[in-house]
PDB file of N, CA and C in Angstrom:
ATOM      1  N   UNK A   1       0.826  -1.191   0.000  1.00  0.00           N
ATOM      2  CA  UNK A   1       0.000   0.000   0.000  1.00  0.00           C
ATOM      3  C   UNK A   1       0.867   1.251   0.000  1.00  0.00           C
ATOM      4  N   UNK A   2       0.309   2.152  -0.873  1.00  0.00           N
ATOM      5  CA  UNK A   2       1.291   3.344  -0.959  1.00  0.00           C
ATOM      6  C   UNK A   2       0.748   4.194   0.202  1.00  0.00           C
ATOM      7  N   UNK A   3       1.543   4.999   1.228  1.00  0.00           N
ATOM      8  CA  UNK A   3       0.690   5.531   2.152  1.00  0.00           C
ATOM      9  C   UNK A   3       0.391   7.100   1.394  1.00  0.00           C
ATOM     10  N   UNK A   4       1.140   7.740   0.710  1.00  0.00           N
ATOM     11  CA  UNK A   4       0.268   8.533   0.040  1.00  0.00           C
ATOM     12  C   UNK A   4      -0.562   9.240  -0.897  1.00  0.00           C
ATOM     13  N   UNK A   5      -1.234   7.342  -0.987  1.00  0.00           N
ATOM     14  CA  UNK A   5      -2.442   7.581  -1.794  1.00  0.00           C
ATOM     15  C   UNK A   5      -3.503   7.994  -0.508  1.00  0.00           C
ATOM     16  N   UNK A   6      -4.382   8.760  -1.598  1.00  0.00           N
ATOM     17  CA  UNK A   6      -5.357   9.290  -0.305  1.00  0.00           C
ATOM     18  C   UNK A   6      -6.848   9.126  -0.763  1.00  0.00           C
ATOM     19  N   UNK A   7      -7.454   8.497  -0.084  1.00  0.00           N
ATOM     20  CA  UNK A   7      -9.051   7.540  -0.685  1.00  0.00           C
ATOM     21  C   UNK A   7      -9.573   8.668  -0.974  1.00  0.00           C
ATOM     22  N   UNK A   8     -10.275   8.333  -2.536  1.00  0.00           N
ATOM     23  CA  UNK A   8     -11.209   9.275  -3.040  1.00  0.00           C
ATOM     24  C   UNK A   8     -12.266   8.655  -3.144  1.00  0.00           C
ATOM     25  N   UNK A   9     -13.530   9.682  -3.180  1.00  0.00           N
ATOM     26  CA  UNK A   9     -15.028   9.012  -3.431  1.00  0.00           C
ATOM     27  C   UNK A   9     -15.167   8.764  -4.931  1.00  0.00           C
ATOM     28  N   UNK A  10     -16.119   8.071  -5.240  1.00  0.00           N
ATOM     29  CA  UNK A  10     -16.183   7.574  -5.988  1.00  0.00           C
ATOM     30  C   UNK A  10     -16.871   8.512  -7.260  1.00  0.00           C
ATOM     31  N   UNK A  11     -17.056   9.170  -6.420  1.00  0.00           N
ATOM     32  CA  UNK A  11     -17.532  10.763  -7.136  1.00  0.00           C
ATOM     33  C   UNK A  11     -16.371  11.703  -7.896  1.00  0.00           C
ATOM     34  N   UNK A  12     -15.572  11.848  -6.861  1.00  0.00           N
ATOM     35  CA  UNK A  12     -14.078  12.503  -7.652  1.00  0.00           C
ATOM     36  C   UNK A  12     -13.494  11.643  -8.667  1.00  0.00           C
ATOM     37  N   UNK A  13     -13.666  10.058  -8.645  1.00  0.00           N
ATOM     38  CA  UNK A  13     -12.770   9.129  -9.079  1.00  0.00           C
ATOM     39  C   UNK A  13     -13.352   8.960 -11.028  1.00  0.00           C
ATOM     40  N   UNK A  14     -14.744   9.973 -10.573  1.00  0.00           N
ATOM     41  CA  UNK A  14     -15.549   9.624 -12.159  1.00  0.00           C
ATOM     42  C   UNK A  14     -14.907   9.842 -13.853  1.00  0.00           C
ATOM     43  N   UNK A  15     -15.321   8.464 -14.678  1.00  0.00           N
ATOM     44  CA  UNK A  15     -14.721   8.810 -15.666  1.00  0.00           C
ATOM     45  C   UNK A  15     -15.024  10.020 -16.743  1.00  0.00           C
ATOM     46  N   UNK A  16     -16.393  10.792 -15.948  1.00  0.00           N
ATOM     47  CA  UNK A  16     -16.735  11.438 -16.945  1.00  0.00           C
ATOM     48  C   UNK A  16     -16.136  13.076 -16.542  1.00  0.00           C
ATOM     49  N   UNK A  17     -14.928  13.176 -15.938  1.00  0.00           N
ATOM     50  CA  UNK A  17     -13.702  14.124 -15.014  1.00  0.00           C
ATOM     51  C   UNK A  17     -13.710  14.483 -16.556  1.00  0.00           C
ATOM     52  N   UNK A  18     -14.061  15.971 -16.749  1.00  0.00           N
ATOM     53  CA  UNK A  18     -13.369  16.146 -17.643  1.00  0.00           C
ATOM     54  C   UNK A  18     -14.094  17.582 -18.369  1.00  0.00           C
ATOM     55  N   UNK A  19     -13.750  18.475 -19.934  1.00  0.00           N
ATOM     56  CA  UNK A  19     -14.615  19.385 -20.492  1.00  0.00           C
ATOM     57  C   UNK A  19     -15.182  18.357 -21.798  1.00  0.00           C
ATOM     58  N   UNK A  20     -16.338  18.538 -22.186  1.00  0.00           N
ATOM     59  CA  UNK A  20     -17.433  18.099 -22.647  1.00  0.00           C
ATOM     60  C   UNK A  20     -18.090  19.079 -24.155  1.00  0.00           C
ATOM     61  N   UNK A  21     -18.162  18.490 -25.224  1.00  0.00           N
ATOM     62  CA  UNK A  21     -19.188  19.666 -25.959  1.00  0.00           C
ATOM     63  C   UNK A  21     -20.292  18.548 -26.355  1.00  0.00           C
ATOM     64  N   UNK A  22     -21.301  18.867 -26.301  1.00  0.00           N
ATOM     65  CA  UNK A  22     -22.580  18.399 -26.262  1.00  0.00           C
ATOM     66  C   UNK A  22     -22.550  18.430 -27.890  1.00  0.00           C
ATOM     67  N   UNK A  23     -22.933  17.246 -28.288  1.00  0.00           N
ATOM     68  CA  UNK A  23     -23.467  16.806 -29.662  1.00  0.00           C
ATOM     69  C   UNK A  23     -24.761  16.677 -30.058  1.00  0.00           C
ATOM     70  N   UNK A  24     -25.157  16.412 -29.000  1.00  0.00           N
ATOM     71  CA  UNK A  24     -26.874  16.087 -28.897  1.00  0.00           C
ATOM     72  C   UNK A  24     -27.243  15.901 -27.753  1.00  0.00           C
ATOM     73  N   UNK A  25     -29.045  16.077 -27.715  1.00  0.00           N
ATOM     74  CA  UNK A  25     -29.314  16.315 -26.325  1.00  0.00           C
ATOM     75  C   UNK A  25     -30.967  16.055 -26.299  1.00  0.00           C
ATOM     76  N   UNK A  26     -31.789  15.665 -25.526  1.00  0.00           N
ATOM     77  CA  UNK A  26     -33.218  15.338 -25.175  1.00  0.00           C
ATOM     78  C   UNK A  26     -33.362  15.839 -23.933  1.00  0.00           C
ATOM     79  N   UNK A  27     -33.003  16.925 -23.715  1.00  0.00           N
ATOM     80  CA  UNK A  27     -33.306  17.881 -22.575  1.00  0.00           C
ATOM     81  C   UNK A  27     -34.245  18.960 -23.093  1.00  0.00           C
ATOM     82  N   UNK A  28     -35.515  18.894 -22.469  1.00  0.00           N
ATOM     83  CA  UNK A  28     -36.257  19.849 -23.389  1.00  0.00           C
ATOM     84  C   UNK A  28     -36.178  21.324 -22.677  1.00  0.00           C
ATOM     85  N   UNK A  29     -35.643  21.689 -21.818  1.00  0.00           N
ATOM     86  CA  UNK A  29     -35.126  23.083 -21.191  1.00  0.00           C
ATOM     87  C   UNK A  29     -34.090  23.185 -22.111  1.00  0.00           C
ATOM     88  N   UNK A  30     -33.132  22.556 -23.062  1.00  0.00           N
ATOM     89  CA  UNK A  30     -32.592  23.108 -23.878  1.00  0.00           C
ATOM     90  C   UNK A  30     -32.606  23.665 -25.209  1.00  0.00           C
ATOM     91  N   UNK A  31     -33.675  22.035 -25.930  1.00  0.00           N
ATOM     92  CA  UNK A  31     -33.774  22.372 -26.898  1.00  0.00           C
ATOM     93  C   UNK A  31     -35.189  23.363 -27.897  1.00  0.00           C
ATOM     94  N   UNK A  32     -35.995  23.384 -25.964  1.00  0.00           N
ATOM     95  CA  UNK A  32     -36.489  25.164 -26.596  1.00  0.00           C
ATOM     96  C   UNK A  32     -36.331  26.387 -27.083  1.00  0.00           C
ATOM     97  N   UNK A  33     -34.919  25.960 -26.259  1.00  0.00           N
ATOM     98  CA  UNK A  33     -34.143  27.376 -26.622  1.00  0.00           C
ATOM     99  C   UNK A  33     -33.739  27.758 -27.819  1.00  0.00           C
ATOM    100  N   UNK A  34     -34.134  26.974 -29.070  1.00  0.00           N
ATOM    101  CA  UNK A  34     -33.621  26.902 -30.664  1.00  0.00           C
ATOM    102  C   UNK A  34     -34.938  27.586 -30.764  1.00  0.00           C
ATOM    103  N   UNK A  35     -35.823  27.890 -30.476  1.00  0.00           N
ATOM    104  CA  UNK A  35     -37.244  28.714 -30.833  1.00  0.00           C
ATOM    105  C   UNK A  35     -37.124  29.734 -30.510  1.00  0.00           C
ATOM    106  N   UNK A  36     -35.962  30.579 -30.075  1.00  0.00           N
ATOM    107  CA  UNK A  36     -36.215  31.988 -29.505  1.00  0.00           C
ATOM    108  C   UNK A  36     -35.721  32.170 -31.453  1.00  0.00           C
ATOM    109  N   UNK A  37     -36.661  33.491 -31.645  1.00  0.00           N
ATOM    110  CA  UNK A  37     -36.490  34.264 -32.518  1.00  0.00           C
ATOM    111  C   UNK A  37     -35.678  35.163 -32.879  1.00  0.00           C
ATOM    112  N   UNK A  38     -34.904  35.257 -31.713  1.00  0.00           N
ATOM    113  CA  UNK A  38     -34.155  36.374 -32.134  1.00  0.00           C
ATOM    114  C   UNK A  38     -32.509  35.639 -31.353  1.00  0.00           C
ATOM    115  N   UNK A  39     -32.279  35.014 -31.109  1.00  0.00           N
ATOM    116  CA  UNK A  39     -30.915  34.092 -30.988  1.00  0.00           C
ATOM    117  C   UNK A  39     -30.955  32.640 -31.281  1.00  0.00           C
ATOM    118  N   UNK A  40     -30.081  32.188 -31.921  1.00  0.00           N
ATOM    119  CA  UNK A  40     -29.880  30.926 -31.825  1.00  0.00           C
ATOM    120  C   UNK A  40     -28.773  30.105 -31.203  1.00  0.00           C
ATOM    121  N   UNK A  41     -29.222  29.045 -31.008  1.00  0.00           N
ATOM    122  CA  UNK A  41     -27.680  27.903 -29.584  1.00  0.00           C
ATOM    123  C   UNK A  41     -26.701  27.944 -30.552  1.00  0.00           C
ATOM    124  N   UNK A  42     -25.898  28.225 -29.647  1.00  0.00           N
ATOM    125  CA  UNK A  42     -24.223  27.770 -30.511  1.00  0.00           C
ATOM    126  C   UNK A  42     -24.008  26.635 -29.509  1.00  0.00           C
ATOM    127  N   UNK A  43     -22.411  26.348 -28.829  1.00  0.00           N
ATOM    128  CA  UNK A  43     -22.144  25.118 -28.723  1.00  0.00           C
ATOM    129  C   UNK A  43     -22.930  25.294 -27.391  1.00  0.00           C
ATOM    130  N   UNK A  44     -22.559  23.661 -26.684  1.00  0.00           N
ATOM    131  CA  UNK A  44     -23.173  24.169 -25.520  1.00  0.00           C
ATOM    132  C   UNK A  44     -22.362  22.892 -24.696  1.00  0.00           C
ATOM    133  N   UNK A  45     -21.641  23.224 -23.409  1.00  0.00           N
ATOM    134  CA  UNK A  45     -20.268  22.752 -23.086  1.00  0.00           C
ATOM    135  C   UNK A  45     -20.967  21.934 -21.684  1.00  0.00           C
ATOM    136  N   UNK A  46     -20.431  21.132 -21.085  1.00  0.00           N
ATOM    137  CA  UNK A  46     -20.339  20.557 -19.298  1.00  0.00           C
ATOM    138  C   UNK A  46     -18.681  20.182 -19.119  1.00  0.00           C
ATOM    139  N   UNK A  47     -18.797  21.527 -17.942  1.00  0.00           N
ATOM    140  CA  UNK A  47     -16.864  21.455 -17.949  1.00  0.00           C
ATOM    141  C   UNK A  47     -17.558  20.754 -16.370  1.00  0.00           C
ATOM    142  N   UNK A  48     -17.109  18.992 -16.276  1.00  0.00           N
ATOM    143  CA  UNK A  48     -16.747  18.571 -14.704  1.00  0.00           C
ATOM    144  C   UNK A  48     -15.765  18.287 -14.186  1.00  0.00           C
ATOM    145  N   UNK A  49     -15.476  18.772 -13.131  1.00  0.00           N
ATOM    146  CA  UNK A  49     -14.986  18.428 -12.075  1.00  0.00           C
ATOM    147  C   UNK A  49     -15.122  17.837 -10.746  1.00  0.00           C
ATOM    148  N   UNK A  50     -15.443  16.797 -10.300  1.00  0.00           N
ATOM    149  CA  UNK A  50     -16.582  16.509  -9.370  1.00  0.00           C
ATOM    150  C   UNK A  50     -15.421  17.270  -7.942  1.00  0.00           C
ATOM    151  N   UNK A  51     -16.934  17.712  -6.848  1.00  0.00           N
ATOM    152  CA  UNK A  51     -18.117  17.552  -7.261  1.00  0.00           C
ATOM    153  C   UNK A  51     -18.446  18.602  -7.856  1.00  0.00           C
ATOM    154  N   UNK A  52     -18.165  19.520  -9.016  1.00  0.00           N
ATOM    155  CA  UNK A  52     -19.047  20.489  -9.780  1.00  0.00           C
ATOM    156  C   UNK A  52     -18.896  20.895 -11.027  1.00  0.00           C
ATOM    157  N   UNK A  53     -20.229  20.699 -11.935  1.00  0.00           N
ATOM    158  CA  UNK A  53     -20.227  20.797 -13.154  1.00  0.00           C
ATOM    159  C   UNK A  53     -20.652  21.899 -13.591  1.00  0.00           C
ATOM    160  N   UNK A  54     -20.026  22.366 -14.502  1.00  0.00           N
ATOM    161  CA  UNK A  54     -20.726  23.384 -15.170  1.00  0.00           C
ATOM    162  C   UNK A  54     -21.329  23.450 -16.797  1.00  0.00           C
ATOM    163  N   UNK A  55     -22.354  24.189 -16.723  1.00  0.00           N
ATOM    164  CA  UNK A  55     -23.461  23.505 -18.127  1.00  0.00           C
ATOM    165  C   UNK A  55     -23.157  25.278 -18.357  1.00  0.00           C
ATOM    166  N   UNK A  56     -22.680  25.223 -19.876  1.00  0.00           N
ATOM    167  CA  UNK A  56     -22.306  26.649 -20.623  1.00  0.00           C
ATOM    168  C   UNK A  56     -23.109  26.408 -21.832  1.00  0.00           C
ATOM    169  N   UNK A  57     -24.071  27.438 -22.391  1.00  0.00           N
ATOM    170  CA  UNK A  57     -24.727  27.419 -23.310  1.00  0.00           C
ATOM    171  C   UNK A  57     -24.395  28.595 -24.499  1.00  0.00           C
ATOM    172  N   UNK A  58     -23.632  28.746 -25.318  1.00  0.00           N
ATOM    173  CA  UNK A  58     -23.272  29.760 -26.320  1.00  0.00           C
ATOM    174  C   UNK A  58     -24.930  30.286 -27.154  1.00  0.00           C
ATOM    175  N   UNK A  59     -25.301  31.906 -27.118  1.00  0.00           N
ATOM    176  CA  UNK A  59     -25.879  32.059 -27.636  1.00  0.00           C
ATOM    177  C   UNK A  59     -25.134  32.964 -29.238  1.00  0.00           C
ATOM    178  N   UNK A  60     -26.060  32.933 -30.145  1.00  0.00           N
ATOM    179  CA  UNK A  60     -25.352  34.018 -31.266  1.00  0.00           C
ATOM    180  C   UNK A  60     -26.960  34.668 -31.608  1.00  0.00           C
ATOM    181  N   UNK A  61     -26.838  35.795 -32.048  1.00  0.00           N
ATOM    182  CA  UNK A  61     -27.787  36.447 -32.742  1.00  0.00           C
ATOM    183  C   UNK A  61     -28.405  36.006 -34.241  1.00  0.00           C
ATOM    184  N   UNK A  62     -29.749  35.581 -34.467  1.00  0.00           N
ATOM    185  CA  UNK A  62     -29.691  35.128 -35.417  1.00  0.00           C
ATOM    186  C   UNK A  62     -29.706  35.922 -37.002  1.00  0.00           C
ATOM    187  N   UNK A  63     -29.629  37.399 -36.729  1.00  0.00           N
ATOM    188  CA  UNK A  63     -28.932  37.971 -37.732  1.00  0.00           C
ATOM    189  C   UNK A  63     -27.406  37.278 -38.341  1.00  0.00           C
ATOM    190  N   UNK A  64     -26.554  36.990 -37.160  1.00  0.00           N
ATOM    191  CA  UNK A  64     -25.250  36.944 -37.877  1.00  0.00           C
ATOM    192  C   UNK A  64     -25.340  35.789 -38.442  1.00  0.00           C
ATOM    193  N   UNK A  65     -26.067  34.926 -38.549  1.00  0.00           N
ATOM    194  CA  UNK A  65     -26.128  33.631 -39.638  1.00  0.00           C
ATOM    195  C   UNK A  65     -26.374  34.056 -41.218  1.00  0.00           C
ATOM    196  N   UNK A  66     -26.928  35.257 -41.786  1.00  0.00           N
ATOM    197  CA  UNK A  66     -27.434  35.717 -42.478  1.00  0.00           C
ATOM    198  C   UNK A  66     -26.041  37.083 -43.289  1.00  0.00           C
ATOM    199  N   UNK A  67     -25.041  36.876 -42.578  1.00  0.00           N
ATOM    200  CA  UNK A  67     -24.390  38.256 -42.922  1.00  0.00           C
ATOM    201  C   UNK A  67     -23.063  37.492 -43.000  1.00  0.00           C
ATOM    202  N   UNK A  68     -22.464  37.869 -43.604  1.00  0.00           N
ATOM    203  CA  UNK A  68     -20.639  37.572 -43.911  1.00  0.00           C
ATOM    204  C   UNK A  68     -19.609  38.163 -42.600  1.00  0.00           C
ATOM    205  N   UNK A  69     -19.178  37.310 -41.887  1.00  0.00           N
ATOM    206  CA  UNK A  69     -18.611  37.580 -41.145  1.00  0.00           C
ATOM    207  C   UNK A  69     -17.749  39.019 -40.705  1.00  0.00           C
ATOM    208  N   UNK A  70     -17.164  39.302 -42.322  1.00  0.00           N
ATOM    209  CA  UNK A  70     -16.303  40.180 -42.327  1.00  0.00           C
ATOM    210  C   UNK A  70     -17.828  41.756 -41.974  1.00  0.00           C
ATOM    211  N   UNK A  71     -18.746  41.720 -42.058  1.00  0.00           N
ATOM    212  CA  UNK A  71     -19.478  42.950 -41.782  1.00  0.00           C
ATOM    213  C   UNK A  71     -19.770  42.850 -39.894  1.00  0.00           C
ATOM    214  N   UNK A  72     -20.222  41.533 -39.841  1.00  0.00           N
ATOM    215  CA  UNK A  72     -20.775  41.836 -38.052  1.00  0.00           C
ATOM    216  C   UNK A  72     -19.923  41.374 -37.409  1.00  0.00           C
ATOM    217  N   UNK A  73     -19.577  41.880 -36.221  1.00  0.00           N
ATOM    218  CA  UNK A  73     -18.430  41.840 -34.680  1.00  0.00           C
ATOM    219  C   UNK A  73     -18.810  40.446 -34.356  1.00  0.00           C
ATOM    220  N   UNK A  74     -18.617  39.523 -34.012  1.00  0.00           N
ATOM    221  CA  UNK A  74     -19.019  38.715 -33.235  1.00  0.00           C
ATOM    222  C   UNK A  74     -19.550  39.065 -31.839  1.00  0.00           C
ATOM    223  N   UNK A  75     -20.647  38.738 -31.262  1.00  0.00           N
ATOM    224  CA  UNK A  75     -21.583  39.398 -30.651  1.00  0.00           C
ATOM    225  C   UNK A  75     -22.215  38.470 -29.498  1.00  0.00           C
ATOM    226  N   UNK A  76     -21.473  36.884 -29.331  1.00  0.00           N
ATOM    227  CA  UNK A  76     -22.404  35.935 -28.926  1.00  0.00           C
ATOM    228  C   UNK A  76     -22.124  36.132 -27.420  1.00  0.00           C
ATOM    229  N   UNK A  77     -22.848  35.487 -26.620  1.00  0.00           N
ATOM    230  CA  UNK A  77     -23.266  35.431 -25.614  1.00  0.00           C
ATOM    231  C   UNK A  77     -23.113  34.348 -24.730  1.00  0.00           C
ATOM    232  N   UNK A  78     -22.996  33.867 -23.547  1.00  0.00           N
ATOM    233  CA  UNK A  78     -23.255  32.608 -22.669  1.00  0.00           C
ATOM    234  C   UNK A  78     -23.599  32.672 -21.631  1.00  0.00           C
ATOM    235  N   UNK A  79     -24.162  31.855 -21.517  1.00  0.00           N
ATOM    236  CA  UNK A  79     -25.205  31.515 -19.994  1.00  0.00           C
ATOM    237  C   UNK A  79     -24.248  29.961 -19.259  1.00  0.00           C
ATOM    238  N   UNK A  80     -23.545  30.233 -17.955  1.00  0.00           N
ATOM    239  CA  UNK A  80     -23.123  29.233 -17.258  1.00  0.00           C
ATOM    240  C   UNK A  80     -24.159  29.260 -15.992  1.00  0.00           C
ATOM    241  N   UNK A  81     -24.285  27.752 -15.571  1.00  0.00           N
ATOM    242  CA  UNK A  81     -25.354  27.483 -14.551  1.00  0.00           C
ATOM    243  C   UNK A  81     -23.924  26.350 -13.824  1.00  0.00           C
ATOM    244  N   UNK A  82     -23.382  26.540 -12.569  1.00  0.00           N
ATOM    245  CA  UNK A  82     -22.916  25.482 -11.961  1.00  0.00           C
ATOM    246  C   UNK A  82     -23.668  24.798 -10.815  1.00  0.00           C
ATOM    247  N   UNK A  83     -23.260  23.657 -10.620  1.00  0.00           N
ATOM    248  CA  UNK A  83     -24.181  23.194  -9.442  1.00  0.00           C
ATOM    249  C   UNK A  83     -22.970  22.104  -9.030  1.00  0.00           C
ATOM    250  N   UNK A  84     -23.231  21.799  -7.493  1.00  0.00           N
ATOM    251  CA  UNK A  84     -22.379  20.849  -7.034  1.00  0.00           C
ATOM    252  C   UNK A  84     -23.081  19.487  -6.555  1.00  0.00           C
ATOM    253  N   UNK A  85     -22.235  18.538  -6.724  1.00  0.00           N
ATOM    254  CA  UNK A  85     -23.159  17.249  -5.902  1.00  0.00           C
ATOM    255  C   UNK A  85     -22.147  16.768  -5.208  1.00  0.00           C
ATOM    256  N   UNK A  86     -22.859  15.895  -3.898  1.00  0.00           N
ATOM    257  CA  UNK A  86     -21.771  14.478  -3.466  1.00  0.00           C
ATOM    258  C   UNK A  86     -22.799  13.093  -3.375  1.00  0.00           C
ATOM    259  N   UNK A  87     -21.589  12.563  -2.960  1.00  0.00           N
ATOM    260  CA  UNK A  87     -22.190  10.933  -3.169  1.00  0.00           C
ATOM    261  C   UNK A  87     -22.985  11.036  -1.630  1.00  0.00           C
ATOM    262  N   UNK A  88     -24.154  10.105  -1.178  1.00  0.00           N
ATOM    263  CA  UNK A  88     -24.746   9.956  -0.272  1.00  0.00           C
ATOM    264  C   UNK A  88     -23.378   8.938   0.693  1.00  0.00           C
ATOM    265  N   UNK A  89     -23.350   8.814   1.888  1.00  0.00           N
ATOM    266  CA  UNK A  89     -22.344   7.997   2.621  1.00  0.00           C
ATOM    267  C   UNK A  89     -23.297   6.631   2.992  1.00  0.00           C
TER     268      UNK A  89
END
């Protein structure tokens, strides 16, 4: 036994440790958000670290889909929501 290893929960030990870009999704708090009229989702990220994840949602204006880059600033936007968990003992 190595003495300084130091017991982790099984929560810290998770393989899903890591940043994330969402490919797809059946969360319907998200994918309402493609109906706002006047922005549309860009990427939309879960950076974890246990215990806390964070869910980043890129917005863009849906003018700039419509215009050549070289005329509009880039303009987009994000919404981060973190939340923490632990394992029950």
């Amino acid at each position: 036994d190595d003495p300084s290893f130091q017991k982790q929960s099984s929560l810290e030990m998770s393989p899903l440790t890591g940043n994330w870009r969402m490919v797809w999704t059946t969360a319907s708090d998200v994918l309402v958000l493609g109906a706002n009229p006047l922005v549309s989702v860009g990427a939309i990220y879960q950076f974890i670290s246990p215990p806390t994840i964070t869910n980043v949602i890129d917005f863009l204006p849906r003018y700039q889909n419509f215009l050549p880059p070289s005329l509009v600033p880039n303009s987009m936007a994000r919404a981060e929501v973190t939340t923490r968990a632990y394992s029950r003992p």
